[in-house]
PDB file of N, CA and C in Angstrom:
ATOM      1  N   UNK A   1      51.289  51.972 -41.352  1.00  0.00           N
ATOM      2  CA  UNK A   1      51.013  51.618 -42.732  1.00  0.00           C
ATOM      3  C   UNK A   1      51.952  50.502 -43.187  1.00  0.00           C
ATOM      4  N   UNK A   2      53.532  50.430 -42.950  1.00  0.00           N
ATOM      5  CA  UNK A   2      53.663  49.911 -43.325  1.00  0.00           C
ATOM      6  C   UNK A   2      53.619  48.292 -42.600  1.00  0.00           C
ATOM      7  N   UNK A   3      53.301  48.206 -41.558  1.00  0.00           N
ATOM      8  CA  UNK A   3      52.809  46.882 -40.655  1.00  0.00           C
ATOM      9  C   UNK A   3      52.040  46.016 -41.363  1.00  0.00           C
ATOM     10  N   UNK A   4      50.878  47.217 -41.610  1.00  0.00           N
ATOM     11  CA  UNK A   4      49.476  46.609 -42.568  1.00  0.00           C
ATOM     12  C   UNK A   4      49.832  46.364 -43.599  1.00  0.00           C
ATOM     13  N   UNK A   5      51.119  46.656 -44.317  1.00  0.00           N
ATOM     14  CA  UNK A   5      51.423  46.351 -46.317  1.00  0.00           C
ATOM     15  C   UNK A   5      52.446  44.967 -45.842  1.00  0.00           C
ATOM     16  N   UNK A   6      53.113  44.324 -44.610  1.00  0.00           N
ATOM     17  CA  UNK A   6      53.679  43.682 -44.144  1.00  0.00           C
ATOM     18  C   UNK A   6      52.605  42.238 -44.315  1.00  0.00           C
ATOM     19  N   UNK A   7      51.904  42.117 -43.350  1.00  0.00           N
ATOM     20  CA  UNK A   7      50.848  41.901 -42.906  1.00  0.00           C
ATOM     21  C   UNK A   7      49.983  41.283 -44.145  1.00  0.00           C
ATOM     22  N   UNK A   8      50.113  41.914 -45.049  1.00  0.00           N
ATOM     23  CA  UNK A   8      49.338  41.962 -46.131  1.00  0.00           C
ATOM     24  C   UNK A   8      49.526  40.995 -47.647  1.00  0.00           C
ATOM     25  N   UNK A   9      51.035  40.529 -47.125  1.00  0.00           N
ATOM     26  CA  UNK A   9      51.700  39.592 -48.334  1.00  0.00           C
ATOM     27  C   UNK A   9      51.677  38.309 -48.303  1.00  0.00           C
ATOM     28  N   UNK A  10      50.813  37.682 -47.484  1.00  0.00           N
ATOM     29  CA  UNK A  10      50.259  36.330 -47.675  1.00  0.00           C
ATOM     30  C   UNK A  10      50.472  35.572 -46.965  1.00  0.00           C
ATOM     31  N   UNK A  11      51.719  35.957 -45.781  1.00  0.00           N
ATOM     32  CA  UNK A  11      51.997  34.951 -45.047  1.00  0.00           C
ATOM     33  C   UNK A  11      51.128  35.360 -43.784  1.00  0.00           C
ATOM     34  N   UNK A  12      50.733  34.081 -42.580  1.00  0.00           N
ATOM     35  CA  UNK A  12      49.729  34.153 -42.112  1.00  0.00           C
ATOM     36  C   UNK A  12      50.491  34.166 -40.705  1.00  0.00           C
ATOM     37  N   UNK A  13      49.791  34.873 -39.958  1.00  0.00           N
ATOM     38  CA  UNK A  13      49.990  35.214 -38.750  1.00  0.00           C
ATOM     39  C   UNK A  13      50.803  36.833 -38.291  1.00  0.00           C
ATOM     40  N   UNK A  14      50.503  37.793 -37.242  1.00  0.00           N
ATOM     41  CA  UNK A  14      50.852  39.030 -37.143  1.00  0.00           C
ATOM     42  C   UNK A  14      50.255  39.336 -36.162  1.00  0.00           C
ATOM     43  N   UNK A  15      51.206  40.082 -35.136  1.00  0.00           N
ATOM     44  CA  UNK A  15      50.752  40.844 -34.270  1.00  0.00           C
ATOM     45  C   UNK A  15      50.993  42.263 -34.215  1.00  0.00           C
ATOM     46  N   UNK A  16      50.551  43.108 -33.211  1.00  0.00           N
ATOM     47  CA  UNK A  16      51.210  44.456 -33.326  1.00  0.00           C
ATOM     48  C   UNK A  16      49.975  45.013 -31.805  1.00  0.00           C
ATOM     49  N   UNK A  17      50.262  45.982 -31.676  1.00  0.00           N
ATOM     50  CA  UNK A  17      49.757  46.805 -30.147  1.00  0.00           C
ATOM     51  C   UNK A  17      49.351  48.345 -30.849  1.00  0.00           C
ATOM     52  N   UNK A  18      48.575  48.718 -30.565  1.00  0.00           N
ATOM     53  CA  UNK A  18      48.161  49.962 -30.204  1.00  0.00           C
ATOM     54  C   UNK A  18      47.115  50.830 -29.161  1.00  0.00           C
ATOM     55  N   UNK A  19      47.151  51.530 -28.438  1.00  0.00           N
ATOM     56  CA  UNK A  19      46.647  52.502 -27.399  1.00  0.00           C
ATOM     57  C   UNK A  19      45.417  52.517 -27.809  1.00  0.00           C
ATOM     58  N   UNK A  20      44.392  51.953 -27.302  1.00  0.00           N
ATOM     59  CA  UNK A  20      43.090  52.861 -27.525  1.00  0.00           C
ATOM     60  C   UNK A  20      42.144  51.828 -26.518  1.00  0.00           C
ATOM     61  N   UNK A  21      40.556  52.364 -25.920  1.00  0.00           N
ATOM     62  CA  UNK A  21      40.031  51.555 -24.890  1.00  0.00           C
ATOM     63  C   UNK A  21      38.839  50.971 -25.527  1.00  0.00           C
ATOM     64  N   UNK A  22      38.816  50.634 -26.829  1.00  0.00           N
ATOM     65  CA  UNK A  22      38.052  49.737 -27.961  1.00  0.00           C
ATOM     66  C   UNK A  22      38.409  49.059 -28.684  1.00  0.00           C
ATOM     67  N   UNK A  23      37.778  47.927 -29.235  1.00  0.00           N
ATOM     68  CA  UNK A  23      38.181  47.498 -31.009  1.00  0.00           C
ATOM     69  C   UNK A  23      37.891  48.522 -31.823  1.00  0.00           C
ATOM     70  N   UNK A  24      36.584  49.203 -31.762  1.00  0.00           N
ATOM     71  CA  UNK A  24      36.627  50.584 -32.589  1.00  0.00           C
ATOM     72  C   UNK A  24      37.445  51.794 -32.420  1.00  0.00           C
ATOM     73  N   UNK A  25      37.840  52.318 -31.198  1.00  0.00           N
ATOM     74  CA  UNK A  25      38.956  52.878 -31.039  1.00  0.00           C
ATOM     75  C   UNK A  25      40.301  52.653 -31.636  1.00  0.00           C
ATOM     76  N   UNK A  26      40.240  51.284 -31.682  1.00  0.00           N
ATOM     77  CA  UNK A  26      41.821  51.079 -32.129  1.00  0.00           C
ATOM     78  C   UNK A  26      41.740  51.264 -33.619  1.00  0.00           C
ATOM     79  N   UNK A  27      40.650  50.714 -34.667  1.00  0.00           N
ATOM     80  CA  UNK A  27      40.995  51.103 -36.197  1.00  0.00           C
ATOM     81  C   UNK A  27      41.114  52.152 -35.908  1.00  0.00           C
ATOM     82  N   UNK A  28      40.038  53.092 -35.414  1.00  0.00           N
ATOM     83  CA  UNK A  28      40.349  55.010 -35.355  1.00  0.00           C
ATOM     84  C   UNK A  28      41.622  55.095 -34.978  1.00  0.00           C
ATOM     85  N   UNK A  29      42.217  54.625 -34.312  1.00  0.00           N
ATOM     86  CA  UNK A  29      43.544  55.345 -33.552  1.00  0.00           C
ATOM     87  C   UNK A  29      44.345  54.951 -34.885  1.00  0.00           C
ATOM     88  N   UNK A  30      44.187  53.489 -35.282  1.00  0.00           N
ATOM     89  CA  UNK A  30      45.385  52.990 -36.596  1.00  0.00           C
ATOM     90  C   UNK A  30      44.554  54.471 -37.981  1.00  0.00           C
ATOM     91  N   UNK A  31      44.078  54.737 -38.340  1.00  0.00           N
ATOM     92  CA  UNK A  31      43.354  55.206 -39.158  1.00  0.00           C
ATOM     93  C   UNK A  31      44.354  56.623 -39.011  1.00  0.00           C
ATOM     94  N   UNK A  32      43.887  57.538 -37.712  1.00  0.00           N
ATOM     95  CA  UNK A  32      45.149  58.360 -37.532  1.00  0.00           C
ATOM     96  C   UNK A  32      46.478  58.658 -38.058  1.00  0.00           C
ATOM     97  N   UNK A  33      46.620  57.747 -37.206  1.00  0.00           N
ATOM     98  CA  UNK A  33      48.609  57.351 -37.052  1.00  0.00           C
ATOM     99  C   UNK A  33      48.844  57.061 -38.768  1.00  0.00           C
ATOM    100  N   UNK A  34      47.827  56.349 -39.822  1.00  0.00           N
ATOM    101  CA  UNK A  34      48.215  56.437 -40.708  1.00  0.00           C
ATOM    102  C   UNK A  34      48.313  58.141 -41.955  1.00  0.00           C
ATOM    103  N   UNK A  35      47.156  58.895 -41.270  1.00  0.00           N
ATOM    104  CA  UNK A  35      46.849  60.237 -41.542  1.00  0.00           C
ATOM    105  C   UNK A  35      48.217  60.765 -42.045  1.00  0.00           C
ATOM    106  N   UNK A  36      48.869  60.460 -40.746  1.00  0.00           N
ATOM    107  CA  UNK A  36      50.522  60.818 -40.593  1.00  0.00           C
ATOM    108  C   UNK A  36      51.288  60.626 -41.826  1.00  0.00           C
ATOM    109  N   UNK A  37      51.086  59.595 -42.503  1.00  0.00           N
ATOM    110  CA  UNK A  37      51.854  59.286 -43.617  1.00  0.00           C
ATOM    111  C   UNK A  37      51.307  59.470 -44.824  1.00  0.00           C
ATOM    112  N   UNK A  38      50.330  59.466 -45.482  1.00  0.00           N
ATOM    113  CA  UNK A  38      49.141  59.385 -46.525  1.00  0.00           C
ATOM    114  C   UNK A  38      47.720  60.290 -46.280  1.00  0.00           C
ATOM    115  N   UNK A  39      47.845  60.315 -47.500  1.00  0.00           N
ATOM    116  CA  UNK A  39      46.784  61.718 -47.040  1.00  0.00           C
ATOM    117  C   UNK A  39      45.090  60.968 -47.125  1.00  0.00           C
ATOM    118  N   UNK A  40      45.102  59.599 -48.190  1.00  0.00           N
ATOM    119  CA  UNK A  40      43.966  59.181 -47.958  1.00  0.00           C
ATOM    120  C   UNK A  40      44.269  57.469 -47.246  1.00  0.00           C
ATOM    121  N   UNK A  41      43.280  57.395 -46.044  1.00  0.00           N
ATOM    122  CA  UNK A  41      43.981  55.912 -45.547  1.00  0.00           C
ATOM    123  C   UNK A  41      43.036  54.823 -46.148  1.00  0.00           C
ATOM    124  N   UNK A  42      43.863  53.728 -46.608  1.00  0.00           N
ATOM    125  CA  UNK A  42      43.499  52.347 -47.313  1.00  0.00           C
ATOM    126  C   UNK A  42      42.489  51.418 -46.560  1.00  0.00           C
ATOM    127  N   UNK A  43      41.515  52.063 -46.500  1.00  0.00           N
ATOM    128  CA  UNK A  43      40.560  51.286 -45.337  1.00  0.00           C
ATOM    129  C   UNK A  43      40.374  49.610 -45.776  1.00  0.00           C
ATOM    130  N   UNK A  44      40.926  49.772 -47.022  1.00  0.00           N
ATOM    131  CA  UNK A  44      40.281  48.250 -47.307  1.00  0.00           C
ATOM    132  C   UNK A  44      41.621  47.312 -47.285  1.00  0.00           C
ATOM    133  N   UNK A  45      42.765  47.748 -47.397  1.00  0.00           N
ATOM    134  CA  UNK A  45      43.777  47.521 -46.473  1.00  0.00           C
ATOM    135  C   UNK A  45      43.430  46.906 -45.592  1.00  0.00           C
ATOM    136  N   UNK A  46      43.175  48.319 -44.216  1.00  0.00           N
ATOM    137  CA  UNK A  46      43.161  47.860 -42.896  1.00  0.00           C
ATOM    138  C   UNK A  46      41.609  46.517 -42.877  1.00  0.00           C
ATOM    139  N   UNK A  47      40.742  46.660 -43.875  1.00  0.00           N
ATOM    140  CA  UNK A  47      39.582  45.119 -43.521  1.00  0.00           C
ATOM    141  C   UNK A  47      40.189  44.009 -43.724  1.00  0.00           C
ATOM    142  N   UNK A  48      41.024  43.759 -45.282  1.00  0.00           N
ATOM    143  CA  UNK A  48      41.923  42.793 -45.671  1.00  0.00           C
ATOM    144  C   UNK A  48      43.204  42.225 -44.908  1.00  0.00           C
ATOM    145  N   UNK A  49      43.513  43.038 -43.782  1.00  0.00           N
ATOM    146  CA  UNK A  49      44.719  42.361 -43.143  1.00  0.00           C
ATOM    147  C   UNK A  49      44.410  42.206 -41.771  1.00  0.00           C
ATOM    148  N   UNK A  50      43.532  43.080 -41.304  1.00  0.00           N
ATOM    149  CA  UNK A  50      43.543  42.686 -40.036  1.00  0.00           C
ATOM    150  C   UNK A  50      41.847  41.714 -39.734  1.00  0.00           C
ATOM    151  N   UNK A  51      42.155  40.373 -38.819  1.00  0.00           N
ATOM    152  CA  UNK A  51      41.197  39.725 -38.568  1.00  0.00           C
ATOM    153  C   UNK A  51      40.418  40.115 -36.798  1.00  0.00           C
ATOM    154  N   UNK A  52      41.185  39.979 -35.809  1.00  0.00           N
ATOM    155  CA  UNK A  52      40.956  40.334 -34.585  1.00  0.00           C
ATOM    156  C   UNK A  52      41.763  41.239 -33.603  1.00  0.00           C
ATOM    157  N   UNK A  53      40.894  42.090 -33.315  1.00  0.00           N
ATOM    158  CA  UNK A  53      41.407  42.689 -32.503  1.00  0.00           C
ATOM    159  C   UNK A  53      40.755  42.664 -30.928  1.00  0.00           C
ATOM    160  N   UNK A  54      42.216  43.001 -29.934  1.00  0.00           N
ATOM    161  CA  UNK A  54      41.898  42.131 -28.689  1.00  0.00           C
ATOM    162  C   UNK A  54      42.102  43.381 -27.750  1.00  0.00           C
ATOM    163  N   UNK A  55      41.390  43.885 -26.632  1.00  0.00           N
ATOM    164  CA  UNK A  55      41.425  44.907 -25.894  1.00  0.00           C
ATOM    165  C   UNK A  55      42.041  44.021 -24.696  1.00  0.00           C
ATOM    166  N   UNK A  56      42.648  44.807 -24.298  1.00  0.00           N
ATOM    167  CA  UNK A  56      43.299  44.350 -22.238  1.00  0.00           C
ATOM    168  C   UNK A  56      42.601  45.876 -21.871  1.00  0.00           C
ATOM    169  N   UNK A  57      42.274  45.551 -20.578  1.00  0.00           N
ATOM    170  CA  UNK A  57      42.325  46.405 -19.655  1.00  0.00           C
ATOM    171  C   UNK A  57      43.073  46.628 -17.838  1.00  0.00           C
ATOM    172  N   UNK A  58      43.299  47.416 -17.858  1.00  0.00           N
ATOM    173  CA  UNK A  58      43.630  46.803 -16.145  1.00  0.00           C
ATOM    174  C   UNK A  58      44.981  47.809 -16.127  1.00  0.00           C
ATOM    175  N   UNK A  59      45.702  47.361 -15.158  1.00  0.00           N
ATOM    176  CA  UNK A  59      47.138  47.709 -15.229  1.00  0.00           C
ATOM    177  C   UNK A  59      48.201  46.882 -14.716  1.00  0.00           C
ATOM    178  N   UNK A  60      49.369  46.996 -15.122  1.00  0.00           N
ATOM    179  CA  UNK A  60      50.183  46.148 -14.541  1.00  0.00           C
ATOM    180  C   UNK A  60      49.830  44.711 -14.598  1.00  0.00           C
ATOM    181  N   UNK A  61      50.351  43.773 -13.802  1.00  0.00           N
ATOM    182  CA  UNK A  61      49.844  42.610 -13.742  1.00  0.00           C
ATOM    183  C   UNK A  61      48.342  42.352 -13.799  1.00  0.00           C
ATOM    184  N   UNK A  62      47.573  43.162 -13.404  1.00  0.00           N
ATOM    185  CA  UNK A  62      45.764  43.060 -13.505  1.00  0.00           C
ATOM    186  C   UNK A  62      45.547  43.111 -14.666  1.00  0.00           C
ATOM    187  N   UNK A  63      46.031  43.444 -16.001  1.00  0.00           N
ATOM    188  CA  UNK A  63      45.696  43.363 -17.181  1.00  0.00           C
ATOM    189  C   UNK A  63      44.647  41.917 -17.446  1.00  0.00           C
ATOM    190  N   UNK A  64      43.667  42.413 -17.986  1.00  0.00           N
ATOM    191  CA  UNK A  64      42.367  41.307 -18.433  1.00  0.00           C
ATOM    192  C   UNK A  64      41.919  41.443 -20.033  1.00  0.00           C
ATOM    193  N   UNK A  65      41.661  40.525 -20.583  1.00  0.00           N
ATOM    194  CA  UNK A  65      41.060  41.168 -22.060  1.00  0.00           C
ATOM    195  C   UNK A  65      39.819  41.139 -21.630  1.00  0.00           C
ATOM    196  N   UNK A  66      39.372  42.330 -22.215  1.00  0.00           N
ATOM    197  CA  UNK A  66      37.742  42.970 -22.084  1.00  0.00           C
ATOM    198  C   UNK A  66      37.167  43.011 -23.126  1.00  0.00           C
ATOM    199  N   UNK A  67      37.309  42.924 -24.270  1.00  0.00           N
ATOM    200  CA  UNK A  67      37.031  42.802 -25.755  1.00  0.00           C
ATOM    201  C   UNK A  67      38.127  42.006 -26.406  1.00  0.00           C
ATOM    202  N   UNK A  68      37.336  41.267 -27.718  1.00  0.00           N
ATOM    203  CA  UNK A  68      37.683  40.412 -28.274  1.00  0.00           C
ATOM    204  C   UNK A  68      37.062  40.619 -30.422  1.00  0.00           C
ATOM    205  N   UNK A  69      37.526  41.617 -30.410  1.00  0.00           N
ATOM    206  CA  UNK A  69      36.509  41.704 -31.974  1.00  0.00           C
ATOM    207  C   UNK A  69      36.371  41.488 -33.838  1.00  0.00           C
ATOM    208  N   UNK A  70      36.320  40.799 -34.400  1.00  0.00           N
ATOM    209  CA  UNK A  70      35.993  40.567 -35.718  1.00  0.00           C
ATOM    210  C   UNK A  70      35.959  41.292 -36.508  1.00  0.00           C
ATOM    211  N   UNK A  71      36.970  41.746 -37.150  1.00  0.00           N
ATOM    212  CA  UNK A  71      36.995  42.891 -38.613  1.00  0.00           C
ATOM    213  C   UNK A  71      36.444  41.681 -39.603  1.00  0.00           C
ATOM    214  N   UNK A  72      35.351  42.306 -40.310  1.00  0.00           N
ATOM    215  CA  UNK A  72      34.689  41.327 -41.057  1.00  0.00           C
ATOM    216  C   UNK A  72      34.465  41.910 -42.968  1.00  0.00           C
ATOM    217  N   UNK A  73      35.529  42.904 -42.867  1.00  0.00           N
ATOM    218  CA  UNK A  73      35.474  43.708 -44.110  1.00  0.00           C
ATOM    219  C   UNK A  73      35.054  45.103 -43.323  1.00  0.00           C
ATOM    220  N   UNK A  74      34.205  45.986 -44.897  1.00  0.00           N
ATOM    221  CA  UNK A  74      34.097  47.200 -44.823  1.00  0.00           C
ATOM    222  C   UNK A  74      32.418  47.687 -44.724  1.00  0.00           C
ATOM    223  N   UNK A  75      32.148  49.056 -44.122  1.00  0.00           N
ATOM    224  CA  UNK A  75      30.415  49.366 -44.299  1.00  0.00           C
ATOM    225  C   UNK A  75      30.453  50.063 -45.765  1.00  0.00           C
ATOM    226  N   UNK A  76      28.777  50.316 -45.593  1.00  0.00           N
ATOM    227  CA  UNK A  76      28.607  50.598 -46.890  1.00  0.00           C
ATOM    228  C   UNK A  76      29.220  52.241 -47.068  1.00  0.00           C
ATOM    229  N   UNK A  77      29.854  52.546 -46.226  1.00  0.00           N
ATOM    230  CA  UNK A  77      30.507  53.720 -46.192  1.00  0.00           C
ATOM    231  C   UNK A  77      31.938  53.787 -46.331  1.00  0.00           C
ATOM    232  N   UNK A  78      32.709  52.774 -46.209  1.00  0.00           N
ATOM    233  CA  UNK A  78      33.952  52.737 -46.176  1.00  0.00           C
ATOM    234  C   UNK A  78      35.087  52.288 -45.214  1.00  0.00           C
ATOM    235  N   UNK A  79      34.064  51.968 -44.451  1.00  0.00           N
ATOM    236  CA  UNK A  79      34.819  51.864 -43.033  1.00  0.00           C
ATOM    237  C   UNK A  79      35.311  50.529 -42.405  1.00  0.00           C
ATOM    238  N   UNK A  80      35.925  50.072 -41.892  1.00  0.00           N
ATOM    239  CA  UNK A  80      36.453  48.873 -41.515  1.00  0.00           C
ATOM    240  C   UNK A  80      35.001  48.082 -40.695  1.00  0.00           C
ATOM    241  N   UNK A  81      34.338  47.302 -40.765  1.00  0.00           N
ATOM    242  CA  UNK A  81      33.187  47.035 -40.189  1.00  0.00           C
ATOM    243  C   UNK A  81      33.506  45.425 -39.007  1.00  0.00           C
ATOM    244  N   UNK A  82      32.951  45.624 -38.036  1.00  0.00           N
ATOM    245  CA  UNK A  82      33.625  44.832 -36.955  1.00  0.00           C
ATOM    246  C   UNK A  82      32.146  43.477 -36.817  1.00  0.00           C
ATOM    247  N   UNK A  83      32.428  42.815 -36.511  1.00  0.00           N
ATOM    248  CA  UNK A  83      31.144  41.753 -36.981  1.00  0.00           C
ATOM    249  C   UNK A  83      30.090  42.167 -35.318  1.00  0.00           C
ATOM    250  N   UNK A  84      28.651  42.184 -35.599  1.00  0.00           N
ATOM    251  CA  UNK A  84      28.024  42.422 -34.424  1.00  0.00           C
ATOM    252  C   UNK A  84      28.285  42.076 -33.289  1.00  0.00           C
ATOM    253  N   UNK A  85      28.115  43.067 -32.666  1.00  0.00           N
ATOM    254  CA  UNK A  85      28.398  42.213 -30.907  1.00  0.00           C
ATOM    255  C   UNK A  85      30.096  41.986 -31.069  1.00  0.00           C
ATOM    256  N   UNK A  86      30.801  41.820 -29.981  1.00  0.00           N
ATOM    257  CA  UNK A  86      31.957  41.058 -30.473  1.00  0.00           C
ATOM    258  C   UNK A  86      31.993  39.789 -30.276  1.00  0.00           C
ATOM    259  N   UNK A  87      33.362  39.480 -30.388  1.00  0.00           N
ATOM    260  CA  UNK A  87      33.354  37.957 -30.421  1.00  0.00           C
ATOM    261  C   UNK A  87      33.536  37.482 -28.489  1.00  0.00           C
ATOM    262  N   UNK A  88      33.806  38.109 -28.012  1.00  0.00           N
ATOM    263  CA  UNK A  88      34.017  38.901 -26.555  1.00  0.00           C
ATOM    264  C   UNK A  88      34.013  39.943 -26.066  1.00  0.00           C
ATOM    265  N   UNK A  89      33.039  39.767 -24.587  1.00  0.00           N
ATOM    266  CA  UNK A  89      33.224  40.951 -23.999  1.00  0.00           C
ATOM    267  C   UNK A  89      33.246  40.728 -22.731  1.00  0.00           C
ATOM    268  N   UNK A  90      33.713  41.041 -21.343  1.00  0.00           N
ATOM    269  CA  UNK A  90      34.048  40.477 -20.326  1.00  0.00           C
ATOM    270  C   UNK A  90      33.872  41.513 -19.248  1.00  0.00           C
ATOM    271  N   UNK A  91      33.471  41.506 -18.280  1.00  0.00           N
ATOM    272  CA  UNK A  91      33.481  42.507 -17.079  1.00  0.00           C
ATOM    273  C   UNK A  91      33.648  41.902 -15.978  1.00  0.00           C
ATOM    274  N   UNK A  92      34.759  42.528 -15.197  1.00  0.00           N
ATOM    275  CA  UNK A  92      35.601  41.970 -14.271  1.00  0.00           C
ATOM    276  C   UNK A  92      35.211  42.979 -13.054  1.00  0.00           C
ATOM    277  N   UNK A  93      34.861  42.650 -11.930  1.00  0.00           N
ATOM    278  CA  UNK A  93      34.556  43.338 -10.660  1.00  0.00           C
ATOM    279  C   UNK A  93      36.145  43.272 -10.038  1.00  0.00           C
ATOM    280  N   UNK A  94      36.547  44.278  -8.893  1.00  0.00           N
ATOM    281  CA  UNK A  94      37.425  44.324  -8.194  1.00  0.00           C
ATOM    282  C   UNK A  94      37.458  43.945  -6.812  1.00  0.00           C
TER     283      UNK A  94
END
């Protein structure tokens, strides 16, 4: 939470990492982790600050980005809404 209220004060540019094997996974996982602190989470927050989110997959040095995705605001439900399709998606054979 407080990354995203960081994040959120006008100056441009921010990174940060979190665990999950989606762009939709990862708001869910940030959505969580904020659970932790606040009992209702600021979804429009998390549309307003964050623009892309970038998946790696792999391990170790094999790390590849496999997704590439567009927070484009919120649904008509509340939810952080990711723009169709992503902006990338990549599949890597071994």
């Amino acid at each position: 939470l407080d990354l995203l209220k960081v994040w959120g004060t006008g100056h441009p540019g921010g990174i940060g990492t979190i665990h999950a094997g989606s762009a939709i996974g990862a708001l869910r996982r940030m959505e969580q982790l904020i659970q932790e602190a606040v009992v209702t989470v600021p979804r429009a927050l998390i549309a307003e600050t964050i623009d892309l989110i970038a998946v790696l997959s792999g391990r170790g040095a094999e790390r590849r980005l496999s997704e590439l995705a567009r927070v484009t605001g919120l649904t008509a439900s509340g939810a952080p809404h990711l723009a169709s399709g992503p902006v990338l998606r990549a599949t890597f054979s071994t």
